[in-house]
Protein backbone atom coordinates (compact mmCIF):
# COMPACT_ATOMS: atom_id res chain seq x y z
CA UNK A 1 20.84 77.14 -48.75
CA UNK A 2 22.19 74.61 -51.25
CA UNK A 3 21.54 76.74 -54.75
CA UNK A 4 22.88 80.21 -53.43
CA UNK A 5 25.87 78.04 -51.81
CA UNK A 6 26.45 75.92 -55.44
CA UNK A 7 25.70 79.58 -57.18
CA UNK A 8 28.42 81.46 -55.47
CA UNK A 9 31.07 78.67 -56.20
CA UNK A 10 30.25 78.60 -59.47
CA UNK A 11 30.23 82.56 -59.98
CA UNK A 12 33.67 82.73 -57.86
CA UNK A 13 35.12 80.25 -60.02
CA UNK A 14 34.46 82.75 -63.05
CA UNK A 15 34.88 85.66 -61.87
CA UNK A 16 38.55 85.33 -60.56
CA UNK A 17 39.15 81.20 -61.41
CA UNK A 18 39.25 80.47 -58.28
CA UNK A 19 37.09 78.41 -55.65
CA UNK A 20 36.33 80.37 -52.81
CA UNK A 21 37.64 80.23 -49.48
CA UNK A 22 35.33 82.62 -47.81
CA UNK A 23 31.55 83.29 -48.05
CA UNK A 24 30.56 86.77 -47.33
CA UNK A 25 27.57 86.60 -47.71
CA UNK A 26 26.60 83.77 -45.14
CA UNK A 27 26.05 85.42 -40.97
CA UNK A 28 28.88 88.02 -41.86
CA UNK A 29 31.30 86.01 -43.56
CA UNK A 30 31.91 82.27 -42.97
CA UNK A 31 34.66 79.82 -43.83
CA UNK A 32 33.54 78.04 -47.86
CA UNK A 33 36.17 75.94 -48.59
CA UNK A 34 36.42 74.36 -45.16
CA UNK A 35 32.56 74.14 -44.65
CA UNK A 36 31.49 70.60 -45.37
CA UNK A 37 27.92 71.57 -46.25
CA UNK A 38 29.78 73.57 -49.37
CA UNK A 39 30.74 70.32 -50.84
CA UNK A 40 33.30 71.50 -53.11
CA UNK A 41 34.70 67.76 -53.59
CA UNK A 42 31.76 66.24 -54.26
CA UNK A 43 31.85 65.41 -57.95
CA UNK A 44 28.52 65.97 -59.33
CA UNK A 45 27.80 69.13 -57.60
CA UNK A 46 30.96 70.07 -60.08
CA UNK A 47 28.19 70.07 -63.02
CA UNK A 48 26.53 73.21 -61.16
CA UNK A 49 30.00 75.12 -62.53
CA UNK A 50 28.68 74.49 -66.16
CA UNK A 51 24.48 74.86 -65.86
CA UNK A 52 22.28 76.71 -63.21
CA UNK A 53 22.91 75.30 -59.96
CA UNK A 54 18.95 75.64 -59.73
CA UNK A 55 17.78 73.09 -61.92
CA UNK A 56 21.20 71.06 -61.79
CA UNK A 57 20.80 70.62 -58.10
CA UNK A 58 16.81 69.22 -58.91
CA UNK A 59 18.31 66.61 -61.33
CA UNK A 60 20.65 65.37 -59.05
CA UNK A 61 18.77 65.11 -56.22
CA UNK A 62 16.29 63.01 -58.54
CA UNK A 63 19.58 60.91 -59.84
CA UNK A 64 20.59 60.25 -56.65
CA UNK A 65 16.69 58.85 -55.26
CA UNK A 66 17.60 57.09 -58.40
CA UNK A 67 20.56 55.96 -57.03
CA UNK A 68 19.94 54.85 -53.83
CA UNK A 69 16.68 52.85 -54.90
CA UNK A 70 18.97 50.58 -57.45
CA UNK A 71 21.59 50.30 -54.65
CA UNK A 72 19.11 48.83 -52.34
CA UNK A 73 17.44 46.57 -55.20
CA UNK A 74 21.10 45.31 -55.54
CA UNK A 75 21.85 44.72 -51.74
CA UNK A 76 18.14 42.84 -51.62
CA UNK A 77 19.42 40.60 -55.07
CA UNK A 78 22.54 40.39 -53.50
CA UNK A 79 20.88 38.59 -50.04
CA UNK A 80 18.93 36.21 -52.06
CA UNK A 81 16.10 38.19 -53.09
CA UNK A 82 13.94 37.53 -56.61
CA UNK A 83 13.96 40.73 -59.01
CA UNK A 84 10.08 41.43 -57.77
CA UNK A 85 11.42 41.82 -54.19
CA UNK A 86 14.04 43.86 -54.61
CA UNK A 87 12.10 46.02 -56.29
CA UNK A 88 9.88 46.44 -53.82
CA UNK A 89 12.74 46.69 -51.65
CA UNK A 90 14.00 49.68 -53.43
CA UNK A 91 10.70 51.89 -53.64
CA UNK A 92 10.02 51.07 -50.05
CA UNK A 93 13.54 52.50 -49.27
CA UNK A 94 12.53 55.27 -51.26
CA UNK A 95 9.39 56.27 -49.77
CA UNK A 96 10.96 55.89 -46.11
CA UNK A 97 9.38 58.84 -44.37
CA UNK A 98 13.20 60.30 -43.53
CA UNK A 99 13.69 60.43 -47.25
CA UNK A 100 10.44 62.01 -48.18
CA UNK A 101 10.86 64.54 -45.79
CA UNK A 102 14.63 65.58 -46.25
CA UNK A 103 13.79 65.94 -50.09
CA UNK A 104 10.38 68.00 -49.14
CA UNK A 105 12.53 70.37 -46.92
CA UNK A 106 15.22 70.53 -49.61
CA UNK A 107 18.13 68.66 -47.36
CA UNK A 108 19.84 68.14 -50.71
CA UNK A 109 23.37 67.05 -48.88
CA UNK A 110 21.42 64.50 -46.51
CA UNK A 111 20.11 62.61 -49.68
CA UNK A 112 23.60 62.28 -51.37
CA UNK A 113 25.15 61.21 -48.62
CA UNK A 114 22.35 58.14 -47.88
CA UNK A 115 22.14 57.60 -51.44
CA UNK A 116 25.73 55.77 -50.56
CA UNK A 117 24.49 54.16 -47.67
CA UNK A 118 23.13 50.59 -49.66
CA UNK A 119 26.30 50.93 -51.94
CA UNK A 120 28.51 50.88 -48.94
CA UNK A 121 26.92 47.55 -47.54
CA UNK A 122 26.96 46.13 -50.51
CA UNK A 123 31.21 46.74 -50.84
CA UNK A 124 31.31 45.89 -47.33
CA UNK A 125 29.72 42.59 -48.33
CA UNK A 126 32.83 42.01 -50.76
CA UNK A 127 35.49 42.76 -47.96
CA UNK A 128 33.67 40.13 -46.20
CA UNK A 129 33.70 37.93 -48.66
CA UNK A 130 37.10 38.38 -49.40
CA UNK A 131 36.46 39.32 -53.38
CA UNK A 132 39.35 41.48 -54.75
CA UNK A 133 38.47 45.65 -54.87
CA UNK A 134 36.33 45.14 -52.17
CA UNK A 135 38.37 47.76 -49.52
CA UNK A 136 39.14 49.64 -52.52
CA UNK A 137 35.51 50.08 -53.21
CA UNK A 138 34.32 50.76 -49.43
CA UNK A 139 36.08 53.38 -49.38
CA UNK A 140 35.59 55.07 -52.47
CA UNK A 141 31.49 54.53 -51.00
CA UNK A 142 32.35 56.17 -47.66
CA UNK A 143 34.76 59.37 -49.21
CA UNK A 144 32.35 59.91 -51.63
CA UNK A 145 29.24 60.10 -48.92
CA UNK A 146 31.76 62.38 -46.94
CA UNK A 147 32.42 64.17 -49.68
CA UNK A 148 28.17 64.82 -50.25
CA UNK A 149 28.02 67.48 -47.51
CA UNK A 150 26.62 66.05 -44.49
CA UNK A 151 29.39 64.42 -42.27
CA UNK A 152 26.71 63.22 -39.59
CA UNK A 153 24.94 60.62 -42.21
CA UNK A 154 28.51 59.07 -42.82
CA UNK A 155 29.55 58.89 -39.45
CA UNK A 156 26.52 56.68 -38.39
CA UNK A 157 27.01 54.84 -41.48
CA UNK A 158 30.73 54.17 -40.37
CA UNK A 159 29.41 53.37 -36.99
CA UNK A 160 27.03 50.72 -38.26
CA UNK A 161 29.86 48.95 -40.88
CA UNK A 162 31.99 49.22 -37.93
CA UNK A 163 29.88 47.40 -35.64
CA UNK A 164 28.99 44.60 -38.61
CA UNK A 165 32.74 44.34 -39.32
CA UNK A 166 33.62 43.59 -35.25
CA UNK A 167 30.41 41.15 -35.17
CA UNK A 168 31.27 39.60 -37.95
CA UNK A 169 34.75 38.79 -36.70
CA UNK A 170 33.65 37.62 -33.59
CA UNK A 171 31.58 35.17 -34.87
CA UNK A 172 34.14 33.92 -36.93
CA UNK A 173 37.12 33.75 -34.74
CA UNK A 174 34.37 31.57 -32.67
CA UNK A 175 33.76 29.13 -35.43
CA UNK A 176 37.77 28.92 -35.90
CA UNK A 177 37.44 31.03 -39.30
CA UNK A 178 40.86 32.50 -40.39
CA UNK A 179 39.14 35.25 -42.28
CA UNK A 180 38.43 37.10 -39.10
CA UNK A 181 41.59 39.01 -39.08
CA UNK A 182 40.87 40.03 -42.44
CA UNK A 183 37.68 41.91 -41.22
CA UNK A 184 39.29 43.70 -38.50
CA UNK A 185 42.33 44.42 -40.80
CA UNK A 186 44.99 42.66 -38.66
């Protein structure tokens, strides 16, 4: 699905220099533009408009194993981890049987968006911290996993910040902690 989808953008986009709005070609014509599986705003599937989306789209997905590995080996170094366990961390992340399989099958959009997953705990960690950027970052993390193609991985990953960020204020407003507002953004 993912290299004819990439493909057509790409030839659209030199045919007539546009991005398309409508795929023909797709169960008698579907919406493109609007589609989030066509992730048009995703910024590294823009590199598919400059080489074959076909080996583009196998480097990425590689990059973005890549990227999610060195986002969990940060989150684990982050939580007080040595450098050997965090590796570990990180490959055993990476060889999670949901991830093996998605890549086997192809689920290119369902990769990118979990590769954001460990950054997006890890900025949520600096909101809760109160360190400066911290919001700014978040949501840079959760746009760009939106932006990746596959809505339903970033809605249970807003779902499980969301559910941090209320437990996390809750136990601070009980120990008398001012920085509970903060987390709740009141």
């Amino acid at each position: 699905y993912f290299i004819p989808s990439h493909e057509f953008a790409a030839k659209s986009l030199q045919d007539s220099g546009e991005l398309p709005f409508w795929n023909p070609y797709i169960c008698l014509g579907l919406p493109y533009t609007g589609n989030p599986q066509s992730a048009l705003y995703y910024p590294p599937n823009w590199l598919c408009y400059i080489w074959p989306a076909g080996s583009i789209l196998s480097w990425l997905l590689v990059a973005h194993h890549l990227f999610a590995g060195a986002g969990v080996y940060f989150l684990a170094r982050r939580h007080g981890l040595g450098w050997s366990g965090s590796l570990i961390g990180g490959i055993i992340f990476l060889s999670a049987p949901f991830l093996v399989a998605q890549s086997t099958e192809g689920h290119y959009a369902q990769i990118c968006a979990i590769a954001w997953m460990p950054w997006a705990f890890l900025a949520y960690e600096s909101v809760r911290d109160g360190r400066r950027g911290g919001a700014a970052i978040l949501a840079l993390c959760l746009a760009m996993s939106f932006f990746c193609g596959h809505a339903q991985e970033t809605y249970y990953l807003v779902l499980l910040l969301s559910g941090f960020a209320v437990c996390d204020a809750l136990q601070r407003m009980r120990n008398g902690d001012e920085g509970a507002a903060r987390l709740l953004g009141t």
